[in-house]
Structure formats: C-alpha cells, structure tokens
N, C-alpha and C. Protein backbone atom coordinates (compact mmCIF):
# COMPACT_ATOMS: atom_id res chain seq x y z
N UNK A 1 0.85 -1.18 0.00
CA UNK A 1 0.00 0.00 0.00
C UNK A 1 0.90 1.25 0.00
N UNK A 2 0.86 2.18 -0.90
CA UNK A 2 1.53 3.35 -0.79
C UNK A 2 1.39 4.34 0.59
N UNK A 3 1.98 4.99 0.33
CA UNK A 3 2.29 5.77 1.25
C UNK A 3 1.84 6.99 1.34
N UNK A 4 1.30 8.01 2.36
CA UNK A 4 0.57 9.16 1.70
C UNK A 4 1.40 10.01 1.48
N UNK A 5 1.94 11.02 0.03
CA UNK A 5 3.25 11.99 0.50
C UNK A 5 2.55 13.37 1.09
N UNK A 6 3.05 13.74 1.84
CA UNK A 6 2.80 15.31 2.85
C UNK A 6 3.56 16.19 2.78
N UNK A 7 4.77 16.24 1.79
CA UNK A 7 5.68 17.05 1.77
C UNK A 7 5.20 18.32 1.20
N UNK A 8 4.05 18.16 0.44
CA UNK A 8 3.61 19.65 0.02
C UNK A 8 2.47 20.27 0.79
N UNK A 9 2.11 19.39 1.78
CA UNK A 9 0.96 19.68 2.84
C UNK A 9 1.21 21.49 3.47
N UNK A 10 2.53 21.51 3.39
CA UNK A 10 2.94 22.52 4.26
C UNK A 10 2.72 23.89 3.27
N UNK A 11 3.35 23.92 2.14
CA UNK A 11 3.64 24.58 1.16
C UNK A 11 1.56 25.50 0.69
N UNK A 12 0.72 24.13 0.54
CA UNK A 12 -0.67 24.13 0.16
C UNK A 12 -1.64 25.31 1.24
N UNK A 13 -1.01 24.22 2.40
CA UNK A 13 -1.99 25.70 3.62
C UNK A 13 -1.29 26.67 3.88
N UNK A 14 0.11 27.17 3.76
CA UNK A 14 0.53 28.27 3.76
C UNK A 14 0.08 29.13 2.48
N UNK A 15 0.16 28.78 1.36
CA UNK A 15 -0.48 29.40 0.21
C UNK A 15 -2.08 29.98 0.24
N UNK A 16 -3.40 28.57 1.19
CA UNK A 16 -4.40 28.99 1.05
C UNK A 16 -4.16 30.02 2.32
N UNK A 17 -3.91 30.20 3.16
CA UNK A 17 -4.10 31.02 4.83
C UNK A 17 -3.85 32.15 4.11
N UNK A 18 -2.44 32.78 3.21
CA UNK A 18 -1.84 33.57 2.64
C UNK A 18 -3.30 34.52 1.48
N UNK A 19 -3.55 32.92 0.96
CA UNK A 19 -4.72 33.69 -0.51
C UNK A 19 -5.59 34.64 0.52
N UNK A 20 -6.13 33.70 1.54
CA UNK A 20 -7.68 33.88 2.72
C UNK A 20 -7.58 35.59 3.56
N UNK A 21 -6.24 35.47 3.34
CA UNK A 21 -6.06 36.87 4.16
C UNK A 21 -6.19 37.90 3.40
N UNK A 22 -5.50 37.70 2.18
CA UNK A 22 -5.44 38.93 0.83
C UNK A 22 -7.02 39.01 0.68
N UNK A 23 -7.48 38.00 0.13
CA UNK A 23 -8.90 38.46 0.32
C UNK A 23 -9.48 38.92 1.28
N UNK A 24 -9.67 38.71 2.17
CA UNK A 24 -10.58 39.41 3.42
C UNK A 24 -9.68 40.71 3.69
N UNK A 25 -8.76 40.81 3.13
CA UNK A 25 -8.54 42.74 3.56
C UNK A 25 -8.62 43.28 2.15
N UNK A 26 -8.74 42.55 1.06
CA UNK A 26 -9.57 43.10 -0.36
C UNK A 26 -11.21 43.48 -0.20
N UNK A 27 -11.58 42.59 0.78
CA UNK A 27 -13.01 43.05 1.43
C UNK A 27 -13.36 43.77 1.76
N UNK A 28 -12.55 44.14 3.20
CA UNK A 28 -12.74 44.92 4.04
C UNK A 28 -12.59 46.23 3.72
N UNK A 29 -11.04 46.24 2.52
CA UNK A 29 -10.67 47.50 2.27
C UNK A 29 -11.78 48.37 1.46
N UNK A 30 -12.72 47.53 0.56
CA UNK A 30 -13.78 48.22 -0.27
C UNK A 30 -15.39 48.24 0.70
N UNK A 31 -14.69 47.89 1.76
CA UNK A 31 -16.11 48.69 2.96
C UNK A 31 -16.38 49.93 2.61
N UNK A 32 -17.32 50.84 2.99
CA UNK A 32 -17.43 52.16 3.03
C UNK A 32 -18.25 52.51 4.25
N UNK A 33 -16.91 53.19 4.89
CA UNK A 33 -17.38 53.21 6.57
C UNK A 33 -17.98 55.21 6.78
N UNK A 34 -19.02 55.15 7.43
CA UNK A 34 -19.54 56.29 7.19
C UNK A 34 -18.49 57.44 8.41
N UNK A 35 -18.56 58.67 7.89
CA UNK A 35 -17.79 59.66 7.94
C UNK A 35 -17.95 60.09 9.42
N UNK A 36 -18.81 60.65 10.16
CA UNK A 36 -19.16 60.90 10.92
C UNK A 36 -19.73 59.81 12.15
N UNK A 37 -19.40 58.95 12.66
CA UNK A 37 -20.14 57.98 13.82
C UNK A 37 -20.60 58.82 15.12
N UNK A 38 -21.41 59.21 14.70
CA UNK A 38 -22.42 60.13 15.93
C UNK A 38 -23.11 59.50 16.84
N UNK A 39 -23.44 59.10 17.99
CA UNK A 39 -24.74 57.97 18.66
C UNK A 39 -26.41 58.55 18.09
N UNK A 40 -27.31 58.19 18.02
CA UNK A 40 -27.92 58.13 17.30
C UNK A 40 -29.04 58.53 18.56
N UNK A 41 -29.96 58.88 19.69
CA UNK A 41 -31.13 58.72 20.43
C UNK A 41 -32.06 57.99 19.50
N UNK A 42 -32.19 56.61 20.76
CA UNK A 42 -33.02 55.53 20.37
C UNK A 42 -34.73 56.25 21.18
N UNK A 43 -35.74 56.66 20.49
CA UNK A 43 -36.99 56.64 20.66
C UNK A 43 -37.85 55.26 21.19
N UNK A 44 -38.02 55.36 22.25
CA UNK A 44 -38.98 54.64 23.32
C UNK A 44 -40.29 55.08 23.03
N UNK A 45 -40.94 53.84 22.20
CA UNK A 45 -42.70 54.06 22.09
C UNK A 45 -43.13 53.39 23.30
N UNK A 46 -44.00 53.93 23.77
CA UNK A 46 -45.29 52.59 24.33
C UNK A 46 -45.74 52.41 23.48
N UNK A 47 -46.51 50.90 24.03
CA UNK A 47 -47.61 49.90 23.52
C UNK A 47 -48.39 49.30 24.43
N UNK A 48 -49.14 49.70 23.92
CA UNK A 48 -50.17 49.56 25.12
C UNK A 48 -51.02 48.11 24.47
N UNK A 49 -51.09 47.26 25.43
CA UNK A 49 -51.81 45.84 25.23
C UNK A 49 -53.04 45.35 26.19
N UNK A 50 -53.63 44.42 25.85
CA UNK A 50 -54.65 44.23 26.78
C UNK A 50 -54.19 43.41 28.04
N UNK A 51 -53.00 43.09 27.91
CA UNK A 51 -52.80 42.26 29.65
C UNK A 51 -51.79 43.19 30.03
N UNK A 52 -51.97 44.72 29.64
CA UNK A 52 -51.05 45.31 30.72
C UNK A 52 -51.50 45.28 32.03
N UNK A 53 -52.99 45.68 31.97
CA UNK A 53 -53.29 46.32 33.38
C UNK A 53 -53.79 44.66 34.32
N UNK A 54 -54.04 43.94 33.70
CA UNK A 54 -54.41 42.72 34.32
C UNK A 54 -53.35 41.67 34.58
N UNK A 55 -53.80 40.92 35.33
CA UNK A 55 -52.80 39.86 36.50
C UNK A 55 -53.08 39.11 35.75
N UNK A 56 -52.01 38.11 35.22
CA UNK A 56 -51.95 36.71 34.33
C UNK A 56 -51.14 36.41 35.20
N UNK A 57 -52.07 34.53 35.64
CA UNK A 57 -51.65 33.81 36.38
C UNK A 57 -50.67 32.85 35.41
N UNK A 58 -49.81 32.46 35.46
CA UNK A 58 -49.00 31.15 34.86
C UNK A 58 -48.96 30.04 35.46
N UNK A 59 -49.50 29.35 34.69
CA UNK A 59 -49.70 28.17 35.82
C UNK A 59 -48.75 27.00 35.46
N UNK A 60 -47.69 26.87 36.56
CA UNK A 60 -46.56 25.81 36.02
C UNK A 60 -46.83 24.17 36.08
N UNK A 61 -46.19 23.51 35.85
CA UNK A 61 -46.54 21.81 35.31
C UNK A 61 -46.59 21.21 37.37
N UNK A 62 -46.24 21.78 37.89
CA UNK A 62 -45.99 21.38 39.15
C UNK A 62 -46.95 21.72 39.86
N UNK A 63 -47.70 22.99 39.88
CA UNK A 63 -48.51 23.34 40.82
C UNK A 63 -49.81 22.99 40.58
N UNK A 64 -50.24 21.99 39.37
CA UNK A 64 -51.67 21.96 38.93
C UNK A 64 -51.95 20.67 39.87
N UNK A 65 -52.80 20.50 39.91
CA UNK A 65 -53.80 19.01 40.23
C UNK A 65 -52.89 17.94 40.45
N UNK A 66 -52.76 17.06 40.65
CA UNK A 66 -52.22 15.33 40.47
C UNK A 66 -54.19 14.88 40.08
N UNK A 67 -53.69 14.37 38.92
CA UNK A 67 -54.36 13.20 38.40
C UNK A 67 -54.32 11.82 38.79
C-alpha cells in the first residue's frame, strides 16, 4: 500500500491562509465606513396591550392538580 506523501501539505496551507487573508482585507478594504459615527437617540414608544393592566396567572406543570 503506498504511502501518503505530505511534503507539500505545508507549502498548500501556507499558500491557502496567505490567498484567505489577501482576500478578506480586499473586502474589508472596499467597505465604506460612514464619515461621521455620531450615537444616534433611540426613541422609546409605548404599547399599550390588553394584559397590561391585568394579572396573568402562569400556571406551572408542578402546581396543577395530580391526576
């Protein structure tokens, strides 16, 4: 049974890690990051629902009946 050769194993993932990086800062570099980063005030609506003002019981698997 042959043998597996690995001698270029090394050569292959240094080349792809090498390609993987050039690309992702070919990416990044054609971002377009906006000029100004100001914080923004986030607006708080209410909503008003029908079980605000009322008591909802939850009734858990433990506290019901034994059957």
């Amino acid at each position: 049974m042959p043998q597996l050769d690995t001698s270029t194993w090394f050569t292959t993932i240094l080349s792809m890690v090498c390609t993987l990086f050039i690309m992702m800062q070919l990416k990044i570099s054609k971002h377009m990051y906006h000029k100004n980063a100001e914080p923004t005030s986030a607006k708080t609506t209410k909503h008003t629902s029908p079980w605000e003002n009322k008591w909802t019981k939850i009734y858990s698997p433990l506290s019901l009946p034994q059957l």
